[in-house]
N, C-alpha and C. Protein backbone atom coordinates (compact mmCIF):
# COMPACT_ATOMS: atom_id res chain seq x y z
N UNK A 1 -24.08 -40.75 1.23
CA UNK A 1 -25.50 -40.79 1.48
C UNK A 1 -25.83 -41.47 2.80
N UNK A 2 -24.73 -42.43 3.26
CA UNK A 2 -25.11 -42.76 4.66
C UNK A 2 -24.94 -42.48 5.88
N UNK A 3 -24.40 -40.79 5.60
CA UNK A 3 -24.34 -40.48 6.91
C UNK A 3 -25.35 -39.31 6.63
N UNK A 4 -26.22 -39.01 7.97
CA UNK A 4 -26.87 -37.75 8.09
C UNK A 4 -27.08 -37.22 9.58
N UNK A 5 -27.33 -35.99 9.22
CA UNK A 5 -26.97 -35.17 10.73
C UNK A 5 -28.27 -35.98 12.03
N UNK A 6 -27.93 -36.05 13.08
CA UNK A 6 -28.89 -36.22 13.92
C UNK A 6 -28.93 -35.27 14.82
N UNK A 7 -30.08 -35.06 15.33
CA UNK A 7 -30.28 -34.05 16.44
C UNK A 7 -30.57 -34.71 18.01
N UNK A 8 -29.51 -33.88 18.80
CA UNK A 8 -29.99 -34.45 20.14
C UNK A 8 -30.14 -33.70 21.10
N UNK A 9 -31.20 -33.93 21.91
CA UNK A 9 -31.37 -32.94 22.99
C UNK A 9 -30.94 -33.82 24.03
N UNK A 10 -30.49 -32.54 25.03
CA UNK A 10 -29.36 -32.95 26.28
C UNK A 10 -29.89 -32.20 26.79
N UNK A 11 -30.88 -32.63 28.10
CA UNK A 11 -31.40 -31.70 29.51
C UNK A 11 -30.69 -31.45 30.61
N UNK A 12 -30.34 -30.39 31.14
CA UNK A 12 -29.51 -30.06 32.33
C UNK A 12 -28.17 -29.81 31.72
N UNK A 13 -27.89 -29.44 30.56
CA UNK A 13 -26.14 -28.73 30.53
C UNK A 13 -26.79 -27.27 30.04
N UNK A 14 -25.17 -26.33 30.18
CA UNK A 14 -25.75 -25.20 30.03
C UNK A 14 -26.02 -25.06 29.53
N UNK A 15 -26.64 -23.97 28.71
CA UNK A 15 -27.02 -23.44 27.03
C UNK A 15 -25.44 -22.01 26.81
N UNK A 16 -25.50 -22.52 25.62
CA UNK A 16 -24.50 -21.22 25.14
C UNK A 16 -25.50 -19.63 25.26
N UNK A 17 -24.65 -18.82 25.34
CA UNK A 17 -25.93 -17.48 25.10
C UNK A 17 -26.11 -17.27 24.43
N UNK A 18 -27.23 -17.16 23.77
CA UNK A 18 -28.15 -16.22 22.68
C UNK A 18 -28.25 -14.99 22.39
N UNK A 19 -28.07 -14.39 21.68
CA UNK A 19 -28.60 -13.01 21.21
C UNK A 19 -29.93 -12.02 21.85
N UNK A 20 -31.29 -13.29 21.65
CA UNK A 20 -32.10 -12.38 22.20
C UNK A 20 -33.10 -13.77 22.53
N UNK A 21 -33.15 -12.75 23.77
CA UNK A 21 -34.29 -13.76 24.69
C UNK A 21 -36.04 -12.35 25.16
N UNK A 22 -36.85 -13.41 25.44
CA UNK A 22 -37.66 -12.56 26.07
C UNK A 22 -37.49 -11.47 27.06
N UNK A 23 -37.82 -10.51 27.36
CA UNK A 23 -38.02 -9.73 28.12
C UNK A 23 -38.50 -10.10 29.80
N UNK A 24 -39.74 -10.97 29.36
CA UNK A 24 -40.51 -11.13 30.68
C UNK A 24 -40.86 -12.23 30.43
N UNK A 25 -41.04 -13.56 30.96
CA UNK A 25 -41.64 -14.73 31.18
C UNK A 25 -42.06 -15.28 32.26
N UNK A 26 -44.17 -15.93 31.80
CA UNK A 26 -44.30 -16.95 32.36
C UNK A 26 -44.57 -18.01 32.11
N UNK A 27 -44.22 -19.02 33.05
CA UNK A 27 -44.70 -20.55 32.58
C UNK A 27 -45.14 -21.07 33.85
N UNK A 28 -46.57 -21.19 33.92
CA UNK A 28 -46.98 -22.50 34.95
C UNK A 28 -47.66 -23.48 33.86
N UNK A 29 -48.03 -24.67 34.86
CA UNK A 29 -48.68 -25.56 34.18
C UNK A 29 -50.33 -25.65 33.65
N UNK A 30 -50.17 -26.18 32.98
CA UNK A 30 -51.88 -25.93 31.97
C UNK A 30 -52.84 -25.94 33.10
N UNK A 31 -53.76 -24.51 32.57
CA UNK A 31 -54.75 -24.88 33.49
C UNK A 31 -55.87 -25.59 32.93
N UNK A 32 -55.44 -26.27 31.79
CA UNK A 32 -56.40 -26.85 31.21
C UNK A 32 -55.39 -27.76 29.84
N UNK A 33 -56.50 -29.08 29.47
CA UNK A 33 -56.00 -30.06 28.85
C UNK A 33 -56.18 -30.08 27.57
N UNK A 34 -56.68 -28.53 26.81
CA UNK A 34 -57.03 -28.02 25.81
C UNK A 34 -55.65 -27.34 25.37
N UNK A 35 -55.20 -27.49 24.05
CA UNK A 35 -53.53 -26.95 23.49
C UNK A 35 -54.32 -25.94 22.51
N UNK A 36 -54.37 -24.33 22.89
CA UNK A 36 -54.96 -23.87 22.01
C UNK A 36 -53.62 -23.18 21.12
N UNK A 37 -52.83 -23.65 20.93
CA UNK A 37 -51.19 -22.98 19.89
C UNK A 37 -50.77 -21.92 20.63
N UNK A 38 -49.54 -21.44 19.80
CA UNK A 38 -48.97 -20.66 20.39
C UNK A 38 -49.42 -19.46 19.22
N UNK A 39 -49.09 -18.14 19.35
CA UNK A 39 -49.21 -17.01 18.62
C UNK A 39 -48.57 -15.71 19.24
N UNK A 40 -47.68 -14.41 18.04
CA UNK A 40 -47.76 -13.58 18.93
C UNK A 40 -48.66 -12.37 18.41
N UNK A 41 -49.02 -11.86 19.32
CA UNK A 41 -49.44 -10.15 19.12
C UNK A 41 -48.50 -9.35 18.60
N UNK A 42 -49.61 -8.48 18.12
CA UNK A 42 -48.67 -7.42 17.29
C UNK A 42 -47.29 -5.96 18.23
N UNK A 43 -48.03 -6.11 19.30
CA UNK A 43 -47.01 -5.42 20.80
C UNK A 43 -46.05 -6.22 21.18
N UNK A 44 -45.83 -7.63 20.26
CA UNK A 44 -44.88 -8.50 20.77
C UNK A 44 -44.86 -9.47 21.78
N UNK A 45 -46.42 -9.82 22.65
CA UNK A 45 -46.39 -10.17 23.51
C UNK A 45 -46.58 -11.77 22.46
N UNK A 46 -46.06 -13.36 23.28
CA UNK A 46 -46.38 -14.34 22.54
C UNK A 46 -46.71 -15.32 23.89
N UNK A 47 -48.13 -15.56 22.73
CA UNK A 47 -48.52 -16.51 24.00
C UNK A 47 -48.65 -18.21 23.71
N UNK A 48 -48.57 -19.24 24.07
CA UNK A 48 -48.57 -20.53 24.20
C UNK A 48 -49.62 -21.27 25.31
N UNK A 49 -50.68 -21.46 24.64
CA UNK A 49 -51.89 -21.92 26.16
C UNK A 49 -51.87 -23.79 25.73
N UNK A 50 -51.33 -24.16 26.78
CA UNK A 50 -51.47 -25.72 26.81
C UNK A 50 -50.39 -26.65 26.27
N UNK A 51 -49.10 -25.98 25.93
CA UNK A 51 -48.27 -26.36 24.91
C UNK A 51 -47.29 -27.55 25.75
N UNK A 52 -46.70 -28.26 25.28
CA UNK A 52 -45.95 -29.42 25.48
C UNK A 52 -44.14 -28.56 25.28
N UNK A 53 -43.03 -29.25 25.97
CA UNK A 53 -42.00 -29.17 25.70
C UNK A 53 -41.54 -29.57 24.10
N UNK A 54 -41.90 -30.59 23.84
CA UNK A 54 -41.94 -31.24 22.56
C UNK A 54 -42.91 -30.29 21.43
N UNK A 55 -43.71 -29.70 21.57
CA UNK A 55 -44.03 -28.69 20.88
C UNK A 55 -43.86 -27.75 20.86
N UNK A 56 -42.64 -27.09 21.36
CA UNK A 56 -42.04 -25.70 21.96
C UNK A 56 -40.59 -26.11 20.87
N UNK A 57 -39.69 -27.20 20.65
CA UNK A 57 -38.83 -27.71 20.28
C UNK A 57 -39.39 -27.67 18.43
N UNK A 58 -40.42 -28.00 18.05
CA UNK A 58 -40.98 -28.67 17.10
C UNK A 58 -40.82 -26.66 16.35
N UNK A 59 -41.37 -25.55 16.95
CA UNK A 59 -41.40 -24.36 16.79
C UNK A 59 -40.47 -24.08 16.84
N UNK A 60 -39.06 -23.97 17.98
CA UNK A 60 -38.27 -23.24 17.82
C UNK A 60 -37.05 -23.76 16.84
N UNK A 61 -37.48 -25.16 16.64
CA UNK A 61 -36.22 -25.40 15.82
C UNK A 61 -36.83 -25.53 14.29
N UNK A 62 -38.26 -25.63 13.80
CA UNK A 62 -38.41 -26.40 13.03
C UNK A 62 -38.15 -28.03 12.72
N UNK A 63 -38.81 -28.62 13.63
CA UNK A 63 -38.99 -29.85 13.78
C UNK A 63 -39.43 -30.56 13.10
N UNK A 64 -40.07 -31.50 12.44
CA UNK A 64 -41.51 -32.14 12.20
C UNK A 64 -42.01 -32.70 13.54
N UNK A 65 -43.58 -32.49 13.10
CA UNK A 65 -44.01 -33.03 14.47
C UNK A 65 -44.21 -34.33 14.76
N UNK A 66 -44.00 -34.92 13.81
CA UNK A 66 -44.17 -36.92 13.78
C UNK A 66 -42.88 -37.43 14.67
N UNK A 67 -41.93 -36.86 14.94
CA UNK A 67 -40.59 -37.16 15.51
C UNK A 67 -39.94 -37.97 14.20
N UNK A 68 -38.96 -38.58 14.95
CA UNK A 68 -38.10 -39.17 14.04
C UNK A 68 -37.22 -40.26 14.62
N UNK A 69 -36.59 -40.92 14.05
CA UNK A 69 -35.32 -41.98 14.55
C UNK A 69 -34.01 -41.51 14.59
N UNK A 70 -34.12 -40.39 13.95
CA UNK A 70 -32.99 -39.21 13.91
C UNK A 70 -32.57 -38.63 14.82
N UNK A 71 -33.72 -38.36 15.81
CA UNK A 71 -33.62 -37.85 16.70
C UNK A 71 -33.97 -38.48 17.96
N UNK A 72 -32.77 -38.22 19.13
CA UNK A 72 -32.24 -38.95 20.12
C UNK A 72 -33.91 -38.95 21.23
N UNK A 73 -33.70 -40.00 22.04
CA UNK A 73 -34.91 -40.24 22.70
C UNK A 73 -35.24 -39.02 23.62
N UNK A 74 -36.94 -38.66 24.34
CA UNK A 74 -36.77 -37.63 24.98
C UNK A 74 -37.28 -37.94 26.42
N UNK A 75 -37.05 -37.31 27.26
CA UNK A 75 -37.83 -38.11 28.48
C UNK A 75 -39.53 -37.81 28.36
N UNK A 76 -40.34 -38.71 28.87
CA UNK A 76 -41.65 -38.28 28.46
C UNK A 76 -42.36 -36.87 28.62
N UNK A 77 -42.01 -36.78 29.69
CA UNK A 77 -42.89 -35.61 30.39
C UNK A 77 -42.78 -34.39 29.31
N UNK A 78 -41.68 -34.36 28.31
CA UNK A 78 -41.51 -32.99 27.30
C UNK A 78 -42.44 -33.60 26.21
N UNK A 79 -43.37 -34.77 26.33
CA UNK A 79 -44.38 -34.50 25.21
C UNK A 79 -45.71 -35.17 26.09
N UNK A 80 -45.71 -34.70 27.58
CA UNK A 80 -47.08 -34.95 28.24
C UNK A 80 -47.14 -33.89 28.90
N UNK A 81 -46.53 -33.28 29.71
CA UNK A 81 -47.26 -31.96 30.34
C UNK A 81 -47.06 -31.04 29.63
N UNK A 82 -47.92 -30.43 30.19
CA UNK A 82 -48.49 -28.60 29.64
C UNK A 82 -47.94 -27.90 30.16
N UNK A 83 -48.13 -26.48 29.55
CA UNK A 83 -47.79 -25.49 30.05
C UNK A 83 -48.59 -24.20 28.99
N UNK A 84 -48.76 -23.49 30.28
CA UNK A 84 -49.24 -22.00 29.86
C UNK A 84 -47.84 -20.86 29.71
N UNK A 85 -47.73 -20.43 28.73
CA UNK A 85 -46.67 -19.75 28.66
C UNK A 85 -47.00 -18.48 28.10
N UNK A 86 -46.50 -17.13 28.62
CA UNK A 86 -46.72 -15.71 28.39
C UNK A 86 -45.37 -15.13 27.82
N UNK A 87 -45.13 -13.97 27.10
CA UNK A 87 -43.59 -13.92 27.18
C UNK A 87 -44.10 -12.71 26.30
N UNK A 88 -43.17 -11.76 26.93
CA UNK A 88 -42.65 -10.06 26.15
C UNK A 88 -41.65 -10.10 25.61
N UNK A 89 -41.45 -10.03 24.36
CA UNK A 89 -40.15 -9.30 23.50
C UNK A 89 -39.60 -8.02 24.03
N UNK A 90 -38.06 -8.12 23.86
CA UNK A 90 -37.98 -6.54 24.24
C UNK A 90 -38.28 -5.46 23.74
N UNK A 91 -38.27 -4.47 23.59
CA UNK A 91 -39.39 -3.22 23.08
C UNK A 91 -38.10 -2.98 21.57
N UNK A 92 -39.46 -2.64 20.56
CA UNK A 92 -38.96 -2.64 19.69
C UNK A 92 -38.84 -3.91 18.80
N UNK A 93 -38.55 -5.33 19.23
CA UNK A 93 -38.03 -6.30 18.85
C UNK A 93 -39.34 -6.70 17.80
N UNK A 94 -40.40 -6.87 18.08
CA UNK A 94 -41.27 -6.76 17.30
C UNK A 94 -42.09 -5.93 16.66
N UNK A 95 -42.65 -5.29 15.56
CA UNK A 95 -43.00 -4.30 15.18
C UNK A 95 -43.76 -4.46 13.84
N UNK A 96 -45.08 -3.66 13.69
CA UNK A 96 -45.87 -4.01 12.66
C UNK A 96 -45.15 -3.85 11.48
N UNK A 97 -43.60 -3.15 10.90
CA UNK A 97 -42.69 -2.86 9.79
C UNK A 97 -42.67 -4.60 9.26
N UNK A 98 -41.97 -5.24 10.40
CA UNK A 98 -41.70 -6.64 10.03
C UNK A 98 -42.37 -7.17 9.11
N UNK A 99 -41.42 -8.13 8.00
CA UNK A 99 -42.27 -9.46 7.17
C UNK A 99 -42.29 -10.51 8.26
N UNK A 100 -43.36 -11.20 8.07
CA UNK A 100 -43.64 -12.42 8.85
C UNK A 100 -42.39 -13.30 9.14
N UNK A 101 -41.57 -13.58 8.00
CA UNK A 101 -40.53 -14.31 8.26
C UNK A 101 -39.34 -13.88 8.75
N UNK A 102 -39.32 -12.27 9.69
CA UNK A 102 -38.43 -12.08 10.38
C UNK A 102 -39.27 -12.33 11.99
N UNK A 103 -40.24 -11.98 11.52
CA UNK A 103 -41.11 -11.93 13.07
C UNK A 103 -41.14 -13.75 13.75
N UNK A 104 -41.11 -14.66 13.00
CA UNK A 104 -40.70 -15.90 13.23
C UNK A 104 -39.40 -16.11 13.55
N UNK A 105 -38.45 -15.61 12.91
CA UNK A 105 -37.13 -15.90 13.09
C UNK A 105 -36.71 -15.21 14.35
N UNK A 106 -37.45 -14.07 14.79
CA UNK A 106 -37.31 -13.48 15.93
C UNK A 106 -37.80 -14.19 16.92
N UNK A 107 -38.82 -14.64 17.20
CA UNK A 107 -39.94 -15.79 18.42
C UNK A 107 -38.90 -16.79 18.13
N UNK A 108 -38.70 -17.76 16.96
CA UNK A 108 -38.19 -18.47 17.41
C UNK A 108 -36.60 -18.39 18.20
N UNK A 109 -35.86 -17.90 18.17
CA UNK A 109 -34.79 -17.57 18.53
C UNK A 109 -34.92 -17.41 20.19
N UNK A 110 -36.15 -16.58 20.71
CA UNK A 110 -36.24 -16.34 21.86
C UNK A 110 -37.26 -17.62 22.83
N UNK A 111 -37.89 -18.37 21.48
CA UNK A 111 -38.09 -19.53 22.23
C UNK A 111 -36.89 -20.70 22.05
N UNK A 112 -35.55 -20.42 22.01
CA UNK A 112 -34.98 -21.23 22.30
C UNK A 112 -33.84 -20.96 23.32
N UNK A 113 -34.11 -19.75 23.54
CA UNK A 113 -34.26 -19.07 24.92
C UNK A 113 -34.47 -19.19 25.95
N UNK A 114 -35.78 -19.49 25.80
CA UNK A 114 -36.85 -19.93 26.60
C UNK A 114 -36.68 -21.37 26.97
N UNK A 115 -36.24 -21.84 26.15
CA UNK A 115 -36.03 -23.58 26.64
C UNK A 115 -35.23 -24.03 26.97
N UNK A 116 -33.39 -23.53 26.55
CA UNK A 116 -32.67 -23.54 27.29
C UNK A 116 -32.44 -22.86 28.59
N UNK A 117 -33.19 -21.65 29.24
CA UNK A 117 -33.49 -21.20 30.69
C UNK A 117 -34.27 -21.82 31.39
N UNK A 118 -35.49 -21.64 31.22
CA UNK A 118 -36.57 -22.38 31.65
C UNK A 118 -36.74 -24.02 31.98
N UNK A 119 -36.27 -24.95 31.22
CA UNK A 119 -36.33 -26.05 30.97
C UNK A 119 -34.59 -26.94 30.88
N UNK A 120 -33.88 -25.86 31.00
CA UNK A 120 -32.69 -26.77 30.71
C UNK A 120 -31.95 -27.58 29.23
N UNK A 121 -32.73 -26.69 28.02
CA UNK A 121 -32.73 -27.81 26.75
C UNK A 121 -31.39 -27.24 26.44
N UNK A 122 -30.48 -28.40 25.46
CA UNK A 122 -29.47 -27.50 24.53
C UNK A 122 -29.74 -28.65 23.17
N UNK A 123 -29.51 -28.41 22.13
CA UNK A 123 -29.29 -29.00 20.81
C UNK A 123 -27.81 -29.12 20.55
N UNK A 124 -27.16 -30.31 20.11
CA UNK A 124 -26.22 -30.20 19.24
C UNK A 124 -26.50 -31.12 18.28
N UNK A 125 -26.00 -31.27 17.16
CA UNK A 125 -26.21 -31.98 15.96
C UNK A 125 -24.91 -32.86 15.64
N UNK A 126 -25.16 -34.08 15.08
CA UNK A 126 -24.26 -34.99 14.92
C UNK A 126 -24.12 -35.76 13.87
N UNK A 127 -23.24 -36.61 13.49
CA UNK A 127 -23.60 -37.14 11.97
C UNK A 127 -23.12 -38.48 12.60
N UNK A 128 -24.12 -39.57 12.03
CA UNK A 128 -24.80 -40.62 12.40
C UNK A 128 -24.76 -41.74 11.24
N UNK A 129 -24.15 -42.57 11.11
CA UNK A 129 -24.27 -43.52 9.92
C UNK A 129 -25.77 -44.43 9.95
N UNK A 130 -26.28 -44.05 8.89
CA UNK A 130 -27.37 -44.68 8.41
C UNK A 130 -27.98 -45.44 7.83
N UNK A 131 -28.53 -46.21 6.96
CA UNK A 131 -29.61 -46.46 6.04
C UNK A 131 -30.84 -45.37 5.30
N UNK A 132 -30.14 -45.12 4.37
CA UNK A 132 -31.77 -43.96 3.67
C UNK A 132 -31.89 -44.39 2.26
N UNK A 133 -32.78 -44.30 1.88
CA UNK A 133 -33.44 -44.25 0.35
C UNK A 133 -33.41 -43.46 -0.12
N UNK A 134 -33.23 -44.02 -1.75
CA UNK A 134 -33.06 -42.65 -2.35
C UNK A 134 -34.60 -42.96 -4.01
N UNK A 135 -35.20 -41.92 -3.78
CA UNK A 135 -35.95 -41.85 -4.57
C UNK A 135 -35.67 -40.87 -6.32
N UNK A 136 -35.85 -41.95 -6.95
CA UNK A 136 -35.40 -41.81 -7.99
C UNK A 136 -36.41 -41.55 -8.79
N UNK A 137 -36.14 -41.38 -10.18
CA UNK A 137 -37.12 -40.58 -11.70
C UNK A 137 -36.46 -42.08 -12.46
N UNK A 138 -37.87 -42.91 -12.95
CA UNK A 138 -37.21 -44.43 -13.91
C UNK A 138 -36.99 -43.39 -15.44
N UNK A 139 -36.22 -44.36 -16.19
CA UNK A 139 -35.46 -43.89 -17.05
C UNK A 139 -36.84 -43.66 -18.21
N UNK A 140 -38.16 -43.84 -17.86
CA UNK A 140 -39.18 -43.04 -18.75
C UNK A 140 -39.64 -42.03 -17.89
N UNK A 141 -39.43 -41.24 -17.01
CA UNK A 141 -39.74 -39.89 -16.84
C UNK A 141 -40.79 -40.26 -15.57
N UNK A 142 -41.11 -39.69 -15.22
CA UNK A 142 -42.25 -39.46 -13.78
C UNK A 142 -43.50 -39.37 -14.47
N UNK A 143 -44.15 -40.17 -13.75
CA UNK A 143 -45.91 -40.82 -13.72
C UNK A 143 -46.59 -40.35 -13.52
N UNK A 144 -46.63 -39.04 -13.11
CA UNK A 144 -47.08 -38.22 -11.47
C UNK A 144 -48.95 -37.70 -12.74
N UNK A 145 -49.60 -37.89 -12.21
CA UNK A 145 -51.31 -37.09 -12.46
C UNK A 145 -51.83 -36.33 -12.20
N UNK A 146 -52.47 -35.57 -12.44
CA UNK A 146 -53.34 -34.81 -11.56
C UNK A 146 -54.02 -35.90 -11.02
N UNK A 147 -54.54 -35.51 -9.69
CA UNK A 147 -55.34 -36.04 -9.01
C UNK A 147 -56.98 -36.02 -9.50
N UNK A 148 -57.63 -37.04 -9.41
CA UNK A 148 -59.12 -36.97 -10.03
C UNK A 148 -59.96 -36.27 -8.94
N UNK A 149 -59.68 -35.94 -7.96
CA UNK A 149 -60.35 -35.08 -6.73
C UNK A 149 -59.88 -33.98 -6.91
N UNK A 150 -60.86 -32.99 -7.07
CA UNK A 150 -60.95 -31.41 -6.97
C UNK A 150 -60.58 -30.81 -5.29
N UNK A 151 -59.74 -30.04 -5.10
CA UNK A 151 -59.08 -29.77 -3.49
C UNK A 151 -60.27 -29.01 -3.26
N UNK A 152 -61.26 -28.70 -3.14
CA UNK A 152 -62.77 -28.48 -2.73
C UNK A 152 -63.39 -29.66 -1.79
N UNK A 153 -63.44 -30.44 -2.84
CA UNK A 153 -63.97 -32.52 -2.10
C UNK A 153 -62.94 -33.24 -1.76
N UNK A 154 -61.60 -32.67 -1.38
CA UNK A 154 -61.21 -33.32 -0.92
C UNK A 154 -61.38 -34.04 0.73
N UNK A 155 -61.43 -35.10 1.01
CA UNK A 155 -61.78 -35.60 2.67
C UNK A 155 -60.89 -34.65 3.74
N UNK A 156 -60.03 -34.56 3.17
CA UNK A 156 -58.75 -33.78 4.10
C UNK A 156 -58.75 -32.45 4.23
N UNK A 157 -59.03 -32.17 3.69
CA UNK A 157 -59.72 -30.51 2.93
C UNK A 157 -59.39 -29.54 4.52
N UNK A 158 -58.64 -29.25 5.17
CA UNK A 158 -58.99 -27.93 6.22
C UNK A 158 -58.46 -26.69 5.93
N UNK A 159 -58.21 -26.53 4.54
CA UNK A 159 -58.40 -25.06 4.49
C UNK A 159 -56.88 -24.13 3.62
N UNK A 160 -56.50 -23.71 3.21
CA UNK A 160 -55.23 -23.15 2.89
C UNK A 160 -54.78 -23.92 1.76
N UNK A 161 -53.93 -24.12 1.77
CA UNK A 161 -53.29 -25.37 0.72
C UNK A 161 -52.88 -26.42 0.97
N UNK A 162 -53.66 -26.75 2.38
CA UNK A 162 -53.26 -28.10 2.95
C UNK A 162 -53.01 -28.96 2.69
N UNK A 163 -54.62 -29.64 1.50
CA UNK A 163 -55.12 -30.89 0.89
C UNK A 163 -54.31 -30.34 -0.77
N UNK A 164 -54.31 -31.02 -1.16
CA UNK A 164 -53.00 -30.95 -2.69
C UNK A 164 -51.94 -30.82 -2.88
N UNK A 165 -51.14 -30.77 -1.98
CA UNK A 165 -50.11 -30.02 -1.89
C UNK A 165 -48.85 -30.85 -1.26
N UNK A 166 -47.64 -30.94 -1.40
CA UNK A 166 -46.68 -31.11 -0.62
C UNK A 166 -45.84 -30.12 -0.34
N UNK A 167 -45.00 -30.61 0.46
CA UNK A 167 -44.47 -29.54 0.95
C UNK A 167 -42.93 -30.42 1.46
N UNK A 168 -41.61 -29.66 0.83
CA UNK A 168 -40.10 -30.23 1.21
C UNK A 168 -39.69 -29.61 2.76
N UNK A 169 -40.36 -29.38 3.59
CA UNK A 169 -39.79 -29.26 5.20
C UNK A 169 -40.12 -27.98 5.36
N UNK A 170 -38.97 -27.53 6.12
CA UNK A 170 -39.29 -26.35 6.68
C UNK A 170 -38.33 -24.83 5.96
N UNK A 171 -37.71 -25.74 4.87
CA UNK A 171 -37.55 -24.43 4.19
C UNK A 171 -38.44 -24.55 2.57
N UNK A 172 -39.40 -25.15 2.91
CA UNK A 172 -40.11 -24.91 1.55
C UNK A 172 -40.58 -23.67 1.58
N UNK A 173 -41.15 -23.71 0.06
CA UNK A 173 -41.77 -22.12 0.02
C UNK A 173 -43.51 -23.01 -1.50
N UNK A 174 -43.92 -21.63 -1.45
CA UNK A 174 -45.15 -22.03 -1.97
C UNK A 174 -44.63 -22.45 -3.49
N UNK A 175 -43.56 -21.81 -4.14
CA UNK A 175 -42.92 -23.00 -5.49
C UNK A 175 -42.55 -23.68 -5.27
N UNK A 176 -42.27 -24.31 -4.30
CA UNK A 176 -41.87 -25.60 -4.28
C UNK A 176 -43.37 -27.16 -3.93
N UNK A 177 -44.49 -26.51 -3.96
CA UNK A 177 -45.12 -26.92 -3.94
C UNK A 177 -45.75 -27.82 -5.17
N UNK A 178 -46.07 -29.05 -4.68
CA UNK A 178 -46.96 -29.45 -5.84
C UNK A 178 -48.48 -30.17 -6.11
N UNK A 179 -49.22 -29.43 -7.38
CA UNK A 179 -50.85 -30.00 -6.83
C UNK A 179 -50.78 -31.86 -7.61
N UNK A 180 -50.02 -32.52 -7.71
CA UNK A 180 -49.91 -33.23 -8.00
C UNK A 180 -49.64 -34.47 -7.15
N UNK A 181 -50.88 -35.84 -7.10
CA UNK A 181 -50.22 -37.27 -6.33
C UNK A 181 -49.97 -37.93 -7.35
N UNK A 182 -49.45 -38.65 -6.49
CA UNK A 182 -48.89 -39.99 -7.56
C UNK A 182 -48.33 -41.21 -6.91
């Protein structure tokens, strides 16, 4: 239990090659201090208006966006400047047939592409001796309530299944969800 993988980014070595990268890319810097997300179109084109290095990383790898201690320090500028970013899939690569979760697995792949060309990023992963907790069930069973707030009134409330809900990372799925605090 005390060892777990860490992730580190290393700027300026090569990147191994990838499978599939964009077609066409641009990136200048924000023309504005507004991050309106990234998204793609259904022709495959994906766009990123205002986005950070550190939020390009957070997408293509499945990150969390809080960072971590896990993960190795970054130089600032990949979570202060912007960038406007444009980018074509190659033809075909995207297509209205697709489930969503290939059409992700496809962007992301080519935004890591994109970051090892563009930017110089590579990932390798490492195992790191630690300290972690382990959360346990006491020997009378879990406490857990419904919550006395209806996800309607909730303060947090923006929409989807945001407010009630947890969620185990980035390979959760909607059963693994629960409307339960505690």
């Amino acid at each position: 239990m005390f060892c777990k993988a860490i992730l580190y980014f290393v700027l300026g070595l090569p990147a191994a090659a990838q499978s599939q990268s964009f077609a066409k890319i641009t990136v200048k810097p924000a023309r504005s201090a507004d991050t309106q997300g990234a998204h793609v179109r259904p022709d495959g084109e994906w766009i990123a208006m205002g986005i950070t290095v550190g939020r390009l990383m957070n997408l293509a790898y499945d990150l969390p966006a809080n960072g971590s201690s896990r993960f190795s320090t970054l130089p600032l500028w990949t979570m202060t400047d912007r960038y406007d970013i444009e980018a074509i899939a190659p033809e075909n690569t995207i297509h209205a047939g697709l489930q969503d979760s290939e059409v992700r697995s496809r962007i992301q792949q080519m935004v890591r592409n994109l970051l090892a060309d563009r930017f110089g990023l590579v990932m390798r992963v490492e195992n790191k001796p630690m300290a972690v907790y382990a959360l346990t069930v006491a020997a009378g069973g879990p406490k857990l309530q419904i919550s006395a707030v209806a996800p309607q009134d909730c303060a947090f409330n923006t929409g989807g299944e945001v407010c009630h809900s947890f969620g185990g990372g980035h390979r959760s799925s909607p059963e693994c969800k629960s409307n339960r605090h505690g």
